[in-house]
N, C-alpha and C. Protein backbone atom coordinates (compact mmCIF):
# COMPACT_ATOMS: atom_id res chain seq x y z
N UNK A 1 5.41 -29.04 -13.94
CA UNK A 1 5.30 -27.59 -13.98
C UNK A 1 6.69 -27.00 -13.71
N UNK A 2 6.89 -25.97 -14.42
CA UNK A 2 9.05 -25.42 -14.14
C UNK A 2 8.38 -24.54 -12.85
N UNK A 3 9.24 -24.57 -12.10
CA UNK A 3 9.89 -23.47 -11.24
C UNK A 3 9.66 -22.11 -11.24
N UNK A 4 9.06 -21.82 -10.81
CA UNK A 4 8.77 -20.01 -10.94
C UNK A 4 10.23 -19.14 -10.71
N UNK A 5 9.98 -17.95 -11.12
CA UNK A 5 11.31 -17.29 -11.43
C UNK A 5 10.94 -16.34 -10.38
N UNK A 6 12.03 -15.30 -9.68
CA UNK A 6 11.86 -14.29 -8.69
C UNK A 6 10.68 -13.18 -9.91
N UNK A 7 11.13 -13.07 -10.95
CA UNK A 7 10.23 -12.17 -12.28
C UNK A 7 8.93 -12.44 -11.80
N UNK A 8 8.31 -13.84 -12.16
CA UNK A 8 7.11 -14.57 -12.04
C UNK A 8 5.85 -14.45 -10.65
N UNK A 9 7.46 -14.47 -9.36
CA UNK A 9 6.73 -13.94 -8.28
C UNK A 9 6.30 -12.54 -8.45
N UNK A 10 6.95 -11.90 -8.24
CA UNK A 10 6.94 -10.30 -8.45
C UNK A 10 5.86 -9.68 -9.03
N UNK A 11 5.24 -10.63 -10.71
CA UNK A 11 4.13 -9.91 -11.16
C UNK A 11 3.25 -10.49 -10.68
N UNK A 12 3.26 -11.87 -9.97
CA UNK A 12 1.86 -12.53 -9.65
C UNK A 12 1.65 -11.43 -7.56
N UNK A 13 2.54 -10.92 -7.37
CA UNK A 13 2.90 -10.03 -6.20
C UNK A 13 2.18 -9.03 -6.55
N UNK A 14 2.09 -8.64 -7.68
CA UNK A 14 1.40 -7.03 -8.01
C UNK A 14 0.14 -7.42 -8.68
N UNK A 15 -0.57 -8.24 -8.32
CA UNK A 15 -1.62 -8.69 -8.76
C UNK A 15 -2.92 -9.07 -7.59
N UNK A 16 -1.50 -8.92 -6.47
CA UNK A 16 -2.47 -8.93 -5.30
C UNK A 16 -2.87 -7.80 -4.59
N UNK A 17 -4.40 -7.39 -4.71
CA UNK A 17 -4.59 -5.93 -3.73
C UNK A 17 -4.96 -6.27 -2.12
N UNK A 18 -4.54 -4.71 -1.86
CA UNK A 18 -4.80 -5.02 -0.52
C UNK A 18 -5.87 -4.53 -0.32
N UNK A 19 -6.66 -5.39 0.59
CA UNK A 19 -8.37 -5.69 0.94
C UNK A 19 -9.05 -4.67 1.31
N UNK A 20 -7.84 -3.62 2.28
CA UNK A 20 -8.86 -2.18 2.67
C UNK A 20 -8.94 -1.13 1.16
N UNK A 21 -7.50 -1.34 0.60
CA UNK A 21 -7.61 -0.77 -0.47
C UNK A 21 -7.58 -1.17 -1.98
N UNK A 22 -8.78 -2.12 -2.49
CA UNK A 22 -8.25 -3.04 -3.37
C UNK A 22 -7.75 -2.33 -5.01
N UNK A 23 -7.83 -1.05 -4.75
CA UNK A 23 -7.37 -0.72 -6.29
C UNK A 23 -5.79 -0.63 -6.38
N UNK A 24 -4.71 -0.97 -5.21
CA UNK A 24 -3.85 -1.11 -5.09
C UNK A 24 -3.05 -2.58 -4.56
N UNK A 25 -2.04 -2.88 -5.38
CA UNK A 25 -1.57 -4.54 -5.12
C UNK A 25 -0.39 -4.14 -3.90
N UNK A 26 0.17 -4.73 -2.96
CA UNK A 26 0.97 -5.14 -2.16
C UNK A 26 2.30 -4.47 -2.64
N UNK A 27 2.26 -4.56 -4.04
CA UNK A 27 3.66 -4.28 -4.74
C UNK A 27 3.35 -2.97 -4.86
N UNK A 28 2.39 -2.02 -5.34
CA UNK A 28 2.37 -0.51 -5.52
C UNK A 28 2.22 0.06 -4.17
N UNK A 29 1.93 -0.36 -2.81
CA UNK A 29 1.92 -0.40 -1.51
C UNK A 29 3.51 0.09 -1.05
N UNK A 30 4.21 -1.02 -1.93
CA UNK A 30 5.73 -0.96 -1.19
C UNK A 30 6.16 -1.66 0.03
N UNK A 31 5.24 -2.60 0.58
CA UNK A 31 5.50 -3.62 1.50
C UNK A 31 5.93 -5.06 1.41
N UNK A 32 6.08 -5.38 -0.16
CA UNK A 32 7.30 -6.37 -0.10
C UNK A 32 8.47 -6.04 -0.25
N UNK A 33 9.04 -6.47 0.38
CA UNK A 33 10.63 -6.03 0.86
C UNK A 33 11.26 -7.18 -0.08
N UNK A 34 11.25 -7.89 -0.04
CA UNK A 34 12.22 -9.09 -1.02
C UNK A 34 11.36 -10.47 -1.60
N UNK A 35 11.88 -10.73 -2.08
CA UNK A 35 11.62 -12.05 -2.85
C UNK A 35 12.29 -13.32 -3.18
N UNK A 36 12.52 -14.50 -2.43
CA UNK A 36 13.56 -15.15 -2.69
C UNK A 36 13.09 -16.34 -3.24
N UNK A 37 13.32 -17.20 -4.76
CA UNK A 37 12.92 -18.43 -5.10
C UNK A 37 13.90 -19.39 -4.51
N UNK A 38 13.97 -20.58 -4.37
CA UNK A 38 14.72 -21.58 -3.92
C UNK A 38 14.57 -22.56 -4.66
N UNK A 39 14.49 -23.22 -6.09
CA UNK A 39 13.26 -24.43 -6.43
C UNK A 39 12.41 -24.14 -6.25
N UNK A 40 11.57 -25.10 -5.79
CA UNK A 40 9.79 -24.13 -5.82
C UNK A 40 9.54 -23.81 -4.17
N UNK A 41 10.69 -23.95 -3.40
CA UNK A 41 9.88 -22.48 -2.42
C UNK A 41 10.34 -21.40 -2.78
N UNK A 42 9.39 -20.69 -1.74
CA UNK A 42 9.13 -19.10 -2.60
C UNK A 42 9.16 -18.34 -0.36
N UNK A 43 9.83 -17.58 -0.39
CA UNK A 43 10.23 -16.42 0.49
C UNK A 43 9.27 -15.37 0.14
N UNK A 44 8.89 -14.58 0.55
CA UNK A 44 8.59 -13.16 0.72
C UNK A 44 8.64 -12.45 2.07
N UNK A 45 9.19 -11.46 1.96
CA UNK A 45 9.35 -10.42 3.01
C UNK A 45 8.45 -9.61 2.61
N UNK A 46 7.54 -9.22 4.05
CA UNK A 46 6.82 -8.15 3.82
C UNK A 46 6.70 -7.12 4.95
N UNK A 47 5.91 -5.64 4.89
CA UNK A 47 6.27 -5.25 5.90
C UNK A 47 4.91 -4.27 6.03
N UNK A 48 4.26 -4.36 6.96
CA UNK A 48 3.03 -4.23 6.95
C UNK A 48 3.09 -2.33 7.34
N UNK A 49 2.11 -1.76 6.74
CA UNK A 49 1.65 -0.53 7.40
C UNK A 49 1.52 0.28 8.91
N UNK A 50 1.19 -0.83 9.33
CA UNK A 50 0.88 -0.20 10.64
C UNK A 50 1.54 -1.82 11.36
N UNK A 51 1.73 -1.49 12.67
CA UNK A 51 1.91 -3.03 12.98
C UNK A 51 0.88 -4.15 13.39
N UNK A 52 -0.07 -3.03 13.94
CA UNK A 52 -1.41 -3.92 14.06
C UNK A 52 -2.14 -3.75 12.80
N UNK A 53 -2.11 -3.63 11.89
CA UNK A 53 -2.65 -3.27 10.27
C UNK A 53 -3.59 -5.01 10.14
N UNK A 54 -4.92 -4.53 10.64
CA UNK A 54 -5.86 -5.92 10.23
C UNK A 54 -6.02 -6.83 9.06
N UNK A 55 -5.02 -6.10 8.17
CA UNK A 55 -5.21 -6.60 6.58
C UNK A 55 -4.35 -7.52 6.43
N UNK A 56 -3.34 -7.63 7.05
CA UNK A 56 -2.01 -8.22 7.30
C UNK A 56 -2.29 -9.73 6.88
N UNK A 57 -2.92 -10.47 7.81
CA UNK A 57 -3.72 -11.67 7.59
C UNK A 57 -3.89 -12.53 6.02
N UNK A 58 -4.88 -11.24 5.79
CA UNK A 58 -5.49 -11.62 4.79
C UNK A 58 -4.70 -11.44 3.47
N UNK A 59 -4.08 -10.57 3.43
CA UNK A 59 -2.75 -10.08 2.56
C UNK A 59 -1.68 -11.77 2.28
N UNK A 60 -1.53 -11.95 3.48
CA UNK A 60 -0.35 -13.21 3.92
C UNK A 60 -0.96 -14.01 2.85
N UNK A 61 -2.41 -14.42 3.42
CA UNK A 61 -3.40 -15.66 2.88
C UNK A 61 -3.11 -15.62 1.16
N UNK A 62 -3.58 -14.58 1.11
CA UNK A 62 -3.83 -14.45 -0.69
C UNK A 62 -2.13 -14.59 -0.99
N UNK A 63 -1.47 -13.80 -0.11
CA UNK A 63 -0.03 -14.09 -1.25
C UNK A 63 0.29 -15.83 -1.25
N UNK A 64 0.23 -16.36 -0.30
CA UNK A 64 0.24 -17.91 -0.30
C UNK A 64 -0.58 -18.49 -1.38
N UNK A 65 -1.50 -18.19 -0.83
CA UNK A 65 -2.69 -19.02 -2.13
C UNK A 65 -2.06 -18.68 -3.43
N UNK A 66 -1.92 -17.38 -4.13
CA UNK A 66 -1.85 -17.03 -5.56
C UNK A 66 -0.26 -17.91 -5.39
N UNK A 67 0.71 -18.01 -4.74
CA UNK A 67 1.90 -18.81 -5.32
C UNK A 67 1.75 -20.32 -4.82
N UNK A 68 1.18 -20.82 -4.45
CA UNK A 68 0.73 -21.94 -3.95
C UNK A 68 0.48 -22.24 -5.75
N UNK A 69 -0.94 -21.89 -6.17
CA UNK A 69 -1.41 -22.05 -7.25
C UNK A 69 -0.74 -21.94 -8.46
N UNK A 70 -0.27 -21.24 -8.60
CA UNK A 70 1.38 -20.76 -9.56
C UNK A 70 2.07 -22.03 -9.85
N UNK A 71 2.09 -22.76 -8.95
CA UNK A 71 3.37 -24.14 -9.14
C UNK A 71 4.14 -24.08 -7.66
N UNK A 72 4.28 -23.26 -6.65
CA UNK A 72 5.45 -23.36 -5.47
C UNK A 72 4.56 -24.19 -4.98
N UNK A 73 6.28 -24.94 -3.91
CA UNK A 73 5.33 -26.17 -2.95
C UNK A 73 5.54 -25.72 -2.01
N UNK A 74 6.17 -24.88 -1.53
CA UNK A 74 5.81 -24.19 -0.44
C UNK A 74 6.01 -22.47 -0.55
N UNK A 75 5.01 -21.90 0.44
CA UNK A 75 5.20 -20.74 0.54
C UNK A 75 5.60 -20.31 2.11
N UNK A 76 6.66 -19.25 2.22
CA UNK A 76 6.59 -19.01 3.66
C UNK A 76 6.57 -17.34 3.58
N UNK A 77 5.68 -16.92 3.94
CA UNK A 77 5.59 -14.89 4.09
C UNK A 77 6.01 -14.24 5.38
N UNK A 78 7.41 -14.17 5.41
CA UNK A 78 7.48 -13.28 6.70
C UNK A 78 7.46 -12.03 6.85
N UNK A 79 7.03 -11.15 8.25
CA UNK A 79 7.02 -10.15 8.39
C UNK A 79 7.71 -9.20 8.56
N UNK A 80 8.54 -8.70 8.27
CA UNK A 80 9.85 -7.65 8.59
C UNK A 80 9.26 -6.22 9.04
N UNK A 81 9.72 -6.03 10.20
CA UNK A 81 9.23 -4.71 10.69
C UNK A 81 10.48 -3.72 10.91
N UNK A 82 11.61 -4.43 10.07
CA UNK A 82 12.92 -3.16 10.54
C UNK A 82 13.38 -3.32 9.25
N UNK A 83 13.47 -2.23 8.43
CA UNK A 83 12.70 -0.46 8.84
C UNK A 83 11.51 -0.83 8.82
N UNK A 84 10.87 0.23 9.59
CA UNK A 84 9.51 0.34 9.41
C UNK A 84 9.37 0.62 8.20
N UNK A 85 7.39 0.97 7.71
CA UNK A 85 6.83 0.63 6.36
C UNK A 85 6.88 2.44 6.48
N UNK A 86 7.18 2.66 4.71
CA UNK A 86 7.17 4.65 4.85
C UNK A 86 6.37 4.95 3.67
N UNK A 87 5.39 5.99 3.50
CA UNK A 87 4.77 5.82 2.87
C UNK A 87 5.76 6.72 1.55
N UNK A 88 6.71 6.31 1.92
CA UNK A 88 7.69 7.35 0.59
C UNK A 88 7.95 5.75 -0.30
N UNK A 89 7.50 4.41 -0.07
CA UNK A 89 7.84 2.78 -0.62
C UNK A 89 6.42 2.91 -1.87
N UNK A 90 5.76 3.67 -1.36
CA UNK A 90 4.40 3.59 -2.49
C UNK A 90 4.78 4.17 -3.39
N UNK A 91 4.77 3.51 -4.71
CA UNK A 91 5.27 3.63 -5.80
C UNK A 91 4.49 4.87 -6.70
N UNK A 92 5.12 5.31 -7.71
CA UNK A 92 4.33 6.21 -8.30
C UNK A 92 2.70 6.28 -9.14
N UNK A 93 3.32 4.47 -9.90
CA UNK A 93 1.29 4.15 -10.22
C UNK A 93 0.36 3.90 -9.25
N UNK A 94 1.14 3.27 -7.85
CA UNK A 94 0.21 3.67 -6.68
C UNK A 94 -0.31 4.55 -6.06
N UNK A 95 0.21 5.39 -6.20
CA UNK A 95 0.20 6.91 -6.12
C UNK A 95 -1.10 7.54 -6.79
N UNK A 96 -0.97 7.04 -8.22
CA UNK A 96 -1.95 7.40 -8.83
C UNK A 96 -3.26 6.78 -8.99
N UNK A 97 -3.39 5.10 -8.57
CA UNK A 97 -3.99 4.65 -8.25
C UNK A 97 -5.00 5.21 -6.90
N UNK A 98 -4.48 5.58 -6.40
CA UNK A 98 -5.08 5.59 -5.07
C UNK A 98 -5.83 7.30 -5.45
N UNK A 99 -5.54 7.77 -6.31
CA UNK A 99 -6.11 9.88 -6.50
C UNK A 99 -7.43 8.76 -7.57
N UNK A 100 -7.01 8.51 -8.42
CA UNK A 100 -8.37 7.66 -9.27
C UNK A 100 -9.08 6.58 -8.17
N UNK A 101 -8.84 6.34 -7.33
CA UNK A 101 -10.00 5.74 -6.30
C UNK A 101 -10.87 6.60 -5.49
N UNK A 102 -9.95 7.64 -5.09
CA UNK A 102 -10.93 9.02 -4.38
C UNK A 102 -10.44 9.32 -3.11
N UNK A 103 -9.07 8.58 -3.13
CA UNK A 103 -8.16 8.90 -2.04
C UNK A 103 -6.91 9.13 -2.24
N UNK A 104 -6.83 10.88 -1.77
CA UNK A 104 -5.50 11.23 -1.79
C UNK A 104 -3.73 10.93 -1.45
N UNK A 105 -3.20 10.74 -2.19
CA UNK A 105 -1.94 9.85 -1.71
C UNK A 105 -1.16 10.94 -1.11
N UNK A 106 -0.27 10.28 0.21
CA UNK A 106 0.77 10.83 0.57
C UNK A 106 1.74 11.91 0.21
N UNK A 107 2.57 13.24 0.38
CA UNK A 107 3.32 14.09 -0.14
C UNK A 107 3.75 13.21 -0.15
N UNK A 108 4.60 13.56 -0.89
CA UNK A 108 6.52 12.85 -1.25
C UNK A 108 7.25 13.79 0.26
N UNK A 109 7.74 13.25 0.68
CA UNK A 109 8.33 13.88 1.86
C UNK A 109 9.79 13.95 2.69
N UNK A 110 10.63 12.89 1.91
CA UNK A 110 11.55 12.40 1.87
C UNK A 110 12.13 12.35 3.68
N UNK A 111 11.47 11.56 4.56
CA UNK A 111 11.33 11.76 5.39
C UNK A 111 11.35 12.47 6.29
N UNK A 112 10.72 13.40 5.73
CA UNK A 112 10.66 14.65 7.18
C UNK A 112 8.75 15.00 6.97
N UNK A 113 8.29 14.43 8.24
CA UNK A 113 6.94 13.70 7.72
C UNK A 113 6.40 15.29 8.58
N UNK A 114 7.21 16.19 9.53
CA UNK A 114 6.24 17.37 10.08
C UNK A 114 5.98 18.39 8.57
N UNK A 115 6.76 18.48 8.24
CA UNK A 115 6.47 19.42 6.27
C UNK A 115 5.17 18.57 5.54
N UNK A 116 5.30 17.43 5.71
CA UNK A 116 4.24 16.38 4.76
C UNK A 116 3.02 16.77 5.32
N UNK A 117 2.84 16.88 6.86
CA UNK A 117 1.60 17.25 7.65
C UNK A 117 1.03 18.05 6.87
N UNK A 118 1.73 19.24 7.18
CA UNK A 118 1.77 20.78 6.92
C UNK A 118 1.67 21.01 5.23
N UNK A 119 1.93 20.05 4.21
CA UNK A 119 1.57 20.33 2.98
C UNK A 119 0.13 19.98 2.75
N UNK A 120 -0.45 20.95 1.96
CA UNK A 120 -1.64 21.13 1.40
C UNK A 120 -2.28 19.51 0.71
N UNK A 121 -3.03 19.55 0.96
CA UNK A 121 -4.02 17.87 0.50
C UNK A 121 -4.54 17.99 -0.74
N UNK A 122 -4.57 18.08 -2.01
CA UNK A 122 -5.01 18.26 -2.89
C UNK A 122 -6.60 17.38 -2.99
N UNK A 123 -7.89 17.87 -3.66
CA UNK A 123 -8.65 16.69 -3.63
C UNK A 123 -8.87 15.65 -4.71
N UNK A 124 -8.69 14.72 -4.18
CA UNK A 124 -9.29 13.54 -5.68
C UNK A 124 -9.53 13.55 -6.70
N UNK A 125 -10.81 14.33 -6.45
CA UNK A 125 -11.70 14.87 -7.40
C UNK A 125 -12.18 15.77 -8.06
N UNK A 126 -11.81 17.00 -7.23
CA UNK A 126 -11.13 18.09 -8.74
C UNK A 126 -10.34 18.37 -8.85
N UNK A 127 -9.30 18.17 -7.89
CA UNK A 127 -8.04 19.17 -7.90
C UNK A 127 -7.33 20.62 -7.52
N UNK A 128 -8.47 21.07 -6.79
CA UNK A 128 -8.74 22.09 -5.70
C UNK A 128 -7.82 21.79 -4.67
N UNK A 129 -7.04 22.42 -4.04
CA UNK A 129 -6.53 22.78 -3.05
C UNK A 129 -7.11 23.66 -1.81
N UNK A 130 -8.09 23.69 -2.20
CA UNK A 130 -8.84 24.46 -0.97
C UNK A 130 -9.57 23.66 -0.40
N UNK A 131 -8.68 22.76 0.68
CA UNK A 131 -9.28 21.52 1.24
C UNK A 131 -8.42 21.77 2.61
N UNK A 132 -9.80 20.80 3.67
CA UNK A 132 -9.76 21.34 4.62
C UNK A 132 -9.51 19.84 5.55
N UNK A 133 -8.98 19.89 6.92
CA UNK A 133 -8.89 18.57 7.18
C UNK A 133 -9.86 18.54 8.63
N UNK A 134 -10.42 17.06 8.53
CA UNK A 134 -11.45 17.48 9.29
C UNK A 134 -11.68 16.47 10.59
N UNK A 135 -10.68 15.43 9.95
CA UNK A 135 -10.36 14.18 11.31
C UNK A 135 -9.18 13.69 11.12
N UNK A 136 -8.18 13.67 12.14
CA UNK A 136 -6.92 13.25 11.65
C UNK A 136 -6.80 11.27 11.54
N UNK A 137 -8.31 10.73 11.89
CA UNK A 137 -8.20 9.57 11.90
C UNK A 137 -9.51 8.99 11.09
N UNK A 138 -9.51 8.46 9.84
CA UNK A 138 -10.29 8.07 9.23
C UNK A 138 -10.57 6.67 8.93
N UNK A 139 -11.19 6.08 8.48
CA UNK A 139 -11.82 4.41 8.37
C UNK A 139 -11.22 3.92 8.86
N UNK A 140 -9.44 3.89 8.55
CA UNK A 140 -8.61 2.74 8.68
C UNK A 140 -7.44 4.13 9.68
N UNK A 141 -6.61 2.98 10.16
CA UNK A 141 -5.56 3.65 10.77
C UNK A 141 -4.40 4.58 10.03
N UNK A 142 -4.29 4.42 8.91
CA UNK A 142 -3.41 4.73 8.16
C UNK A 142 -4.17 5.98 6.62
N UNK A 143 -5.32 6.67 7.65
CA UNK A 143 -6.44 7.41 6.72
C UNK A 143 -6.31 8.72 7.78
N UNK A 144 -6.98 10.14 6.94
CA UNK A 144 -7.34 11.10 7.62
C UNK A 144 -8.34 11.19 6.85
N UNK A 145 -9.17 12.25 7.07
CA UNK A 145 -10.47 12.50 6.69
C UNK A 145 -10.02 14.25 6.21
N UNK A 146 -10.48 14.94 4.81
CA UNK A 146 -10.69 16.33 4.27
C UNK A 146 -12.20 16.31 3.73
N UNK A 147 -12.28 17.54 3.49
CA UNK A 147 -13.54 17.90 2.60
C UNK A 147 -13.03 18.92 2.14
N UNK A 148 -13.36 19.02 0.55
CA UNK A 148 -12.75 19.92 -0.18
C UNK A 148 -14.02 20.66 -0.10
N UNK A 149 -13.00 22.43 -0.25
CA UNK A 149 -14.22 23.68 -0.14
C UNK A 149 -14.65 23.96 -1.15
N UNK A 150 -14.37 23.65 -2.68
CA UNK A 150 -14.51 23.75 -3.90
C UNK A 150 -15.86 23.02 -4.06
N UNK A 151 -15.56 21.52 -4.45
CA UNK A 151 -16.50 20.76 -4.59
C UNK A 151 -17.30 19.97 -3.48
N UNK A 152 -16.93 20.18 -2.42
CA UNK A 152 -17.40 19.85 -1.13
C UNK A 152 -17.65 18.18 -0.96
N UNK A 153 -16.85 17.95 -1.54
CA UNK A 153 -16.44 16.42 -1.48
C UNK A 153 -16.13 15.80 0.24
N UNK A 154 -16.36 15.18 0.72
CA UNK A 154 -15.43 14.72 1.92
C UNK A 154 -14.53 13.54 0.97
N UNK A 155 -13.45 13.49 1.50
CA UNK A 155 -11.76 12.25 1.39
C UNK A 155 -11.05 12.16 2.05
N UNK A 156 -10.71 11.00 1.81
CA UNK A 156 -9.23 10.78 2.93
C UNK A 156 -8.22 10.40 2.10
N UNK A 157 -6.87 11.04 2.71
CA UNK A 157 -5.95 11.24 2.65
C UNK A 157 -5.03 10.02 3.37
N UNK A 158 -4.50 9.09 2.25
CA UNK A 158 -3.40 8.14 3.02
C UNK A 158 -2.53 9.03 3.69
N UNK A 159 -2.19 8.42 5.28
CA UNK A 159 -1.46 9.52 5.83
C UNK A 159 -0.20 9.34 5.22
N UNK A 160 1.05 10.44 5.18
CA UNK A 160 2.25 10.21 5.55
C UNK A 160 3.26 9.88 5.96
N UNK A 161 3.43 8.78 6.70
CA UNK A 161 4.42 8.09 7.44
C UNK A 161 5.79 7.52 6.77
């Protein structure tokens, strides 16, 4: 079997979703940080959401397994927590991924995350702005909770960070 290419990792990388949110892969997330081939080991840097982020685990597992299976003979996934993870790394089809799941993505905020608060939540599902926020902590750690006044939807909103 040849050698996988840093290319090879990368798309078999965006092929992996993450478990709380599976309509989004690791790579539209923005938490791999690098990619290094060696021969057939394979590096990845990653950098998790939150630091206690429960998905973390399972994220690791699957990225091993899918390059394990690929052809690498070894995999090693480390965690990089400097810089922290910002939700300005989520890419733009993630972005949109995540409004077609029924959860609102992050302002663009270019780090100044008190304006991001303070910007309006658009909803999912129609596109109403007359949405209201109604828990600043929803399912997961990295969620708020709205209900739009339009269609009276409840959603959450990936926070901002």
């Amino acid at each position: 079997m040849a050698e996988l290419t840093a290319e090879q990792v990368w798309r078999i990388l965006a092929e992996v979703n993450d478990p709380e949110i599976p309509v989004v892969s690791v790579v539209d997330l923005g938490i791999i940080r690098a990619v290094e081939v060696r021969g057939d080991e394979v590096q990845v840097q990653m950098t998790p959401t939150f630091q206690g982020c429960p998905a973390v685990q399972v994220m690791r597992a699957e990225i091993e397994n899918r390059l394990l299976e690929a052809g690498a003979r070894s995999v090693q996934v480390t965690l990089v927590h400097s810089p922290p993870w910002t939700s300005q790394w989520i890419s733009p089809q993630g972005r949109e991924k995540l409004r077609s799941f029924g959860l609102a993505p992050p302002p663009v905020h270019q780090g100044n995350i008190e304006d991001a608060l303070l910007t309006i939540t658009a909803c999912p599902y129609c596109g109403s702005q007359d949405t209201s926020l109604t828990n600043s902590f929803g399912s997961t750690l990295c969620r708020m909770i709205f209900v739009c006044n339009s269609c009276r939807q409840p959603f959450e909103q990936f926070k901002p960070l």
